[in-house]
N, C-alpha and C. Protein backbone atom coordinates (compact mmCIF):
# COMPACT_ATOMS: atom_id res chain seq x y z
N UNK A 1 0.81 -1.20 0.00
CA UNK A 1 0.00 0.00 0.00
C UNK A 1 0.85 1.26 0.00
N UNK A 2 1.80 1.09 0.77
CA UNK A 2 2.29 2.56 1.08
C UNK A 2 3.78 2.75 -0.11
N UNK A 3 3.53 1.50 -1.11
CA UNK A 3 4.62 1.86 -2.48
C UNK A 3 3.51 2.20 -3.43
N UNK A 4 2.65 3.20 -3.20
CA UNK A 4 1.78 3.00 -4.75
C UNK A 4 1.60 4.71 -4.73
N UNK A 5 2.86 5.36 -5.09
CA UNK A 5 2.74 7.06 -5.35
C UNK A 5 3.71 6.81 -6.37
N UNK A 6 3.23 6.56 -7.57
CA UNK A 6 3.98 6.61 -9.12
C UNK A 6 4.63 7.79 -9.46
N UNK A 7 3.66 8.89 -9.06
CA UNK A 7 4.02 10.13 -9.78
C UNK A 7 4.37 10.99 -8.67
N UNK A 8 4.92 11.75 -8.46
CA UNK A 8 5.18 12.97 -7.46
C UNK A 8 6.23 13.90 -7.79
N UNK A 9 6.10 15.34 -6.75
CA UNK A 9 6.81 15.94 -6.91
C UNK A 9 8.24 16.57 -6.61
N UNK A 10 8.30 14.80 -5.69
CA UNK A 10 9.90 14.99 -5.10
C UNK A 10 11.00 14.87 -5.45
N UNK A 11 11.75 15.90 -5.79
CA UNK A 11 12.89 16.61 -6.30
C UNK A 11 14.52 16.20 -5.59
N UNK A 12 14.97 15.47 -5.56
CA UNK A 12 16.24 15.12 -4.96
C UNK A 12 17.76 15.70 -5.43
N UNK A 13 18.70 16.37 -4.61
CA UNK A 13 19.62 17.14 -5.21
C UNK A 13 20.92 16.24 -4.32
N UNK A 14 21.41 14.92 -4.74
CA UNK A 14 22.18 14.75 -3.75
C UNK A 14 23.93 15.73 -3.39
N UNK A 15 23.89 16.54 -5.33
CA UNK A 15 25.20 17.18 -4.82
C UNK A 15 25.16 17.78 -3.98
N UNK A 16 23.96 18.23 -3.26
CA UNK A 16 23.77 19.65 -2.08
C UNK A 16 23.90 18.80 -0.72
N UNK A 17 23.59 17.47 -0.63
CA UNK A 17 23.51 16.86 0.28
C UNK A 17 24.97 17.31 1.41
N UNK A 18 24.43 17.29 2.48
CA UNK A 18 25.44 17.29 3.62
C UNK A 18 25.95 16.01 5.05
N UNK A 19 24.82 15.14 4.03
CA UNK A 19 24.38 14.31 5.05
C UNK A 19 24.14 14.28 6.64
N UNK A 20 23.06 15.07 6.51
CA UNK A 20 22.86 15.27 7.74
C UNK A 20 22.08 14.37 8.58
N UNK A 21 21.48 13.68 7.61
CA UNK A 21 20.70 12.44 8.03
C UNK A 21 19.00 12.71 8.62
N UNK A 22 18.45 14.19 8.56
CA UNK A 22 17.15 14.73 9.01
C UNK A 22 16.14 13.67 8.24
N UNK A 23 16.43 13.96 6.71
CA UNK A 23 15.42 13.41 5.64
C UNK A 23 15.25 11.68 6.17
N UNK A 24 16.41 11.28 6.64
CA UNK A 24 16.08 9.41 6.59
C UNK A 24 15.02 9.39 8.05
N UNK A 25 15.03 10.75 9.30
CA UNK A 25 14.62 10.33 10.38
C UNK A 25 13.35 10.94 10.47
N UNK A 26 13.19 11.82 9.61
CA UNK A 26 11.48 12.66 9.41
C UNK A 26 10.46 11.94 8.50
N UNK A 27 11.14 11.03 7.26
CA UNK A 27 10.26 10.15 6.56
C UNK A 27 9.62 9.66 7.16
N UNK A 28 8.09 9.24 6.54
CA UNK A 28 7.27 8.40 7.59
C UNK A 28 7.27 6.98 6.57
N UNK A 29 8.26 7.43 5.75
CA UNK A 29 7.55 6.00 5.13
C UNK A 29 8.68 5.50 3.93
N UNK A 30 10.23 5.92 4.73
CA UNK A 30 11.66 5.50 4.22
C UNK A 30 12.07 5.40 3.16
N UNK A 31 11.36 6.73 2.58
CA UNK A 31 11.66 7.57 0.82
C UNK A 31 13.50 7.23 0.83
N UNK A 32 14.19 8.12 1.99
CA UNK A 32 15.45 8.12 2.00
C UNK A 32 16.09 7.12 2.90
N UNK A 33 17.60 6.68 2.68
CA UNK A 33 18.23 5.98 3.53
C UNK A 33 19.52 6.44 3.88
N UNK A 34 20.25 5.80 4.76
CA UNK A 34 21.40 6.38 4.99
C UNK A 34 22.30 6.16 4.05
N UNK A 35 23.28 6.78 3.65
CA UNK A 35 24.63 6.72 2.93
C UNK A 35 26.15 6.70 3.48
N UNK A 36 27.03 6.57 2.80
CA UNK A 36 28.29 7.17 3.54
C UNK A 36 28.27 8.71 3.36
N UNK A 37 28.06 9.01 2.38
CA UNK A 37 28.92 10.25 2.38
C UNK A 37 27.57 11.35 2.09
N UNK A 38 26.45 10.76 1.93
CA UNK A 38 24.77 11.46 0.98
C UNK A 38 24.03 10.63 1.51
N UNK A 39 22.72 10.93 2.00
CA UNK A 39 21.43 9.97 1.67
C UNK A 39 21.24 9.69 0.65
N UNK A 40 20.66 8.58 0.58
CA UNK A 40 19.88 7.64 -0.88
C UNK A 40 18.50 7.74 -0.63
N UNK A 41 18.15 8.04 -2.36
CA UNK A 41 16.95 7.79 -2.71
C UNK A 41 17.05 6.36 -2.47
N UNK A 42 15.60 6.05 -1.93
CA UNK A 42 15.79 4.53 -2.18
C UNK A 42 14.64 3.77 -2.24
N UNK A 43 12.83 4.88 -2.49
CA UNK A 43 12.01 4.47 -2.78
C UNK A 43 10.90 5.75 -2.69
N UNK A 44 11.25 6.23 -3.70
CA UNK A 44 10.55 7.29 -4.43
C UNK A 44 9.49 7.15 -4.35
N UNK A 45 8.62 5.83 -4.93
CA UNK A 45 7.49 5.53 -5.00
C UNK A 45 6.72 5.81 -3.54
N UNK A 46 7.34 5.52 -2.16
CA UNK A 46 6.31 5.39 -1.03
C UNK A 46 6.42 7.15 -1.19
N UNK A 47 7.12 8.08 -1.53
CA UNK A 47 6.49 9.87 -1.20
C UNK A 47 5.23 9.92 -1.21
N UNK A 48 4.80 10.34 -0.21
CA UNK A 48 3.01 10.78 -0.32
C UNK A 48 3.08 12.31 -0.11
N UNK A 49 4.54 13.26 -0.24
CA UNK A 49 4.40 14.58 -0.49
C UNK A 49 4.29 14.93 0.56
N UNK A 50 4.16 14.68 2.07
CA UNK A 50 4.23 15.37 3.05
C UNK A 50 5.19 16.81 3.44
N UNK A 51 6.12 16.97 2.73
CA UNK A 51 7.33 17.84 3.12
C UNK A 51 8.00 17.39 4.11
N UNK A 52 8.01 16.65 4.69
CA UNK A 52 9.00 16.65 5.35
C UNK A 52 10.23 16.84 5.58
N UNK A 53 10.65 15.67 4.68
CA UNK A 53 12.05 15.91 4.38
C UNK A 53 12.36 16.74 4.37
N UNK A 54 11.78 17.70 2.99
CA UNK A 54 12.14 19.33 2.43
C UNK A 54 12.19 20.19 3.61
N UNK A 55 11.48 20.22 4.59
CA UNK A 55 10.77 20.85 5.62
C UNK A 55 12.32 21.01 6.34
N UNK A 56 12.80 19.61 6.54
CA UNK A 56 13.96 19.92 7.65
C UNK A 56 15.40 19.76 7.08
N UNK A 57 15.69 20.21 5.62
CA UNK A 57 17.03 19.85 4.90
C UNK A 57 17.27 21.31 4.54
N UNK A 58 18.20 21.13 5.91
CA UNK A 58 18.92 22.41 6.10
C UNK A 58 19.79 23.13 4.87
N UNK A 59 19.71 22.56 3.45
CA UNK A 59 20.60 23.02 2.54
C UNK A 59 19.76 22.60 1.46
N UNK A 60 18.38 22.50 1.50
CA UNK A 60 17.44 22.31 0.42
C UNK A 60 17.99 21.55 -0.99
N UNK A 61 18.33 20.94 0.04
CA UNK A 61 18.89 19.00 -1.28
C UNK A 61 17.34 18.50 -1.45
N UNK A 62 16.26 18.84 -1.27
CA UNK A 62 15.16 18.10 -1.21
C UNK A 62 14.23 19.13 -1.23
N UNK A 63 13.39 18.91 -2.75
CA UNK A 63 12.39 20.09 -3.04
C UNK A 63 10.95 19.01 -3.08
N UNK A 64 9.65 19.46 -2.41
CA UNK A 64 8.42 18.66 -3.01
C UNK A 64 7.41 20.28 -2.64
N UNK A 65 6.32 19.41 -3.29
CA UNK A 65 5.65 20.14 -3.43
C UNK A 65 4.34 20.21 -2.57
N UNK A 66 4.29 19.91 -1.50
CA UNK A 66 3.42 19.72 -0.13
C UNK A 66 1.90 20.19 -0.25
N UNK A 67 0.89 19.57 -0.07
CA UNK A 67 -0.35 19.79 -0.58
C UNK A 67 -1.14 19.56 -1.71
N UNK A 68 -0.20 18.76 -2.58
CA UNK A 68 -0.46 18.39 -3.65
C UNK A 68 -1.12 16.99 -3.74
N UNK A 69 -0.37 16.24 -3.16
CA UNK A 69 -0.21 14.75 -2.80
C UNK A 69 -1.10 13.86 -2.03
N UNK A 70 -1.04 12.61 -1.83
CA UNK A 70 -1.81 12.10 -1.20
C UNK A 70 -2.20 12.01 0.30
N UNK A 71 -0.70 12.89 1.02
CA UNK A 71 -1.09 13.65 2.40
C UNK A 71 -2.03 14.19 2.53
N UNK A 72 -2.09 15.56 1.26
CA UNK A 72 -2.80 16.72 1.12
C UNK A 72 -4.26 15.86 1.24
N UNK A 73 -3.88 14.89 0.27
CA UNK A 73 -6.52 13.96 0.16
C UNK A 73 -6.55 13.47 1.46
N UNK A 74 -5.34 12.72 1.93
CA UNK A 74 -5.71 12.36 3.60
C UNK A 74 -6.46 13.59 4.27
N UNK A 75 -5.30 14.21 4.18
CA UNK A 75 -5.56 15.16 5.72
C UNK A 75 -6.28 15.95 5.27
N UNK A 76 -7.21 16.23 3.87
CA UNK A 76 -8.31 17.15 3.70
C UNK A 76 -9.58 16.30 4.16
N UNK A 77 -9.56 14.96 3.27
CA UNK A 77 -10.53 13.93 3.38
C UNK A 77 -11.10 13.77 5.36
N UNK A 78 -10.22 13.73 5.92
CA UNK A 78 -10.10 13.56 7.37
C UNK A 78 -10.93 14.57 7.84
N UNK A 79 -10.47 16.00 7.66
CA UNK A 79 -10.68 17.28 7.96
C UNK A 79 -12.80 17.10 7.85
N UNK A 80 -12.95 16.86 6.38
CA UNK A 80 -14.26 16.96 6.29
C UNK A 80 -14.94 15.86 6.63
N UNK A 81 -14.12 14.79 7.30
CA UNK A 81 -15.46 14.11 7.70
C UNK A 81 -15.50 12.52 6.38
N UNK A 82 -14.72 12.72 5.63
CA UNK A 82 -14.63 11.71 4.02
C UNK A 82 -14.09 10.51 4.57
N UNK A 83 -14.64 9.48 3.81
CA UNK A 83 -13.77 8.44 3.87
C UNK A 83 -12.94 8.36 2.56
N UNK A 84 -11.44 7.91 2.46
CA UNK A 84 -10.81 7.69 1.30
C UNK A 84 -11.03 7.13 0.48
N UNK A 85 -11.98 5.88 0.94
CA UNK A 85 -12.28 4.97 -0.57
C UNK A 85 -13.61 4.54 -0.12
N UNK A 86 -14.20 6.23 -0.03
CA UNK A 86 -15.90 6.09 -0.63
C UNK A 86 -15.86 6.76 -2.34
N UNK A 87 -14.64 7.31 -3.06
CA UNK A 87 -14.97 7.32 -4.35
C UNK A 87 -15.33 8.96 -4.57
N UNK A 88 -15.71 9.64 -3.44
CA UNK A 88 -15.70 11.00 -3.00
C UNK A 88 -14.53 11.62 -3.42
N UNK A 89 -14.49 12.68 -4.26
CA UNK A 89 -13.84 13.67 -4.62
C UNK A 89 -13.40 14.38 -3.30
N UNK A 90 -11.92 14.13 -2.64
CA UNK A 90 -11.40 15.09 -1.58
C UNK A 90 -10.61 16.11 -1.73
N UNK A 91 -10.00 15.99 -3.16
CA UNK A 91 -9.33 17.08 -3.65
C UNK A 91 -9.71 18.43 -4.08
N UNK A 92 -10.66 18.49 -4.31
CA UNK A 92 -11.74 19.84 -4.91
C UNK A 92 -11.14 20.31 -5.58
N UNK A 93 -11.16 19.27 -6.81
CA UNK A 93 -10.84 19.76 -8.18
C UNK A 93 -11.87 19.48 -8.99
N UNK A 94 -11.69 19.71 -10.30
CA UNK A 94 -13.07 19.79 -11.37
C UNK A 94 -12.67 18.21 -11.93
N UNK A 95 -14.20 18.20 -12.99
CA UNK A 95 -14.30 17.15 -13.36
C UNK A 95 -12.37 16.68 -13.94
N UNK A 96 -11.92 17.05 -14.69
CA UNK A 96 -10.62 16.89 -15.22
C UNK A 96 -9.57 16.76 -14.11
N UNK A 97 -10.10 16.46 -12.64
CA UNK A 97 -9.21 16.89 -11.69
C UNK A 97 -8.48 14.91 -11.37
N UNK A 98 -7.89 14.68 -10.00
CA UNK A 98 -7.26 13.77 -10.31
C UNK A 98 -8.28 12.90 -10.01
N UNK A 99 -9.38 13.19 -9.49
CA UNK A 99 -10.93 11.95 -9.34
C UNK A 99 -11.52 11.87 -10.34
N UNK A 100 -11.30 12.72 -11.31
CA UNK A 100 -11.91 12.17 -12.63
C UNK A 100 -13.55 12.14 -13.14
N UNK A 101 -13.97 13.39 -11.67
CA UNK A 101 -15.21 13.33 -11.10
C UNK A 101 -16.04 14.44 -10.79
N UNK A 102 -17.24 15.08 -11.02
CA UNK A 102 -17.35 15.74 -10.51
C UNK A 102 -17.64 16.26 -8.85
N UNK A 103 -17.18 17.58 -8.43
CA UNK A 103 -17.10 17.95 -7.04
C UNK A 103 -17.89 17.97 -6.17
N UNK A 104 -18.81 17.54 -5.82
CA UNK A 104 -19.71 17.57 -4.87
C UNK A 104 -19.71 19.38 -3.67
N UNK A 105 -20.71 20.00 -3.42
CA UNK A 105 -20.40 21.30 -2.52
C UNK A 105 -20.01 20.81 -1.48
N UNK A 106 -18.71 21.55 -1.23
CA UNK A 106 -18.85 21.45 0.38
C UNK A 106 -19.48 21.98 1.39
N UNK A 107 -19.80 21.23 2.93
CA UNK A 107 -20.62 21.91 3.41
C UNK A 107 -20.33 23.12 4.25
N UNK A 108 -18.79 23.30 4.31
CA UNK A 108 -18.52 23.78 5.11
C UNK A 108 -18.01 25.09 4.34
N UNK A 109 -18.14 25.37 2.98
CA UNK A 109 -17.66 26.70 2.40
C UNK A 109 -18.75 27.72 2.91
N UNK A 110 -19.96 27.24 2.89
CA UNK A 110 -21.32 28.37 3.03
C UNK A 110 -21.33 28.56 4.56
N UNK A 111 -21.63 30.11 4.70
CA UNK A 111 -22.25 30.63 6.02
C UNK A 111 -23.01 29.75 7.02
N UNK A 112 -23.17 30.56 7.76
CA UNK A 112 -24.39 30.28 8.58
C UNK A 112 -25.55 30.93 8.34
């Protein structure tokens, strides 16, 4: 389950690397590993885009794009109340979006 992010937007720069070792201990889900001299990529596929890494690499060897990703449908999906695999559009994007679906209103954009 947690190898199935094909596509993403994580950016790896190991010449910048300092090895500081942040990125292998903030992953939640062991994108990076240790090296001698650099961290290793060493499974791209589990990124679900959290930032992390990026978040704490003190020399920005590690660019993503946070909110994009499948963190971002968790922790929106969560937020409103969604389950992930009711098929529900959590992204609130348009039909062309990555559900492929149209958006349902949310309830929580309108007033009181």
């Amino acid at each position: 389950m947690f190898d199935s992010y094909l596509e993403n937007t994580l950016r790896y720069f190991p010449e910048k690397c300092i090895n500081c070792r942040r990125c292998t201990q903030v992953c939640p889900h062991g994108v990076f590993a240790e090296g001698k001299d650099r961290a290793k990529l060493v499974r791209l596929s589990g990124c679900m885009e959290c930032g992390a890494c990026a978040g704490n690499c003190p020399v920005q060897a590690i660019e993503v794009q946070s909110g994009v990703g499948c963190a971002w449908a968790m922790i929106n999906a969560a937020l409103r109340g969604k389950d992930m695999d009711s098929c529900e559009c959590s992204c609130g994007g348009s039909e062309s979006s990555c559900c492929g679906g149209e958006t349902k209103e949310d309830p929580y954009s309108k007033g009181p």
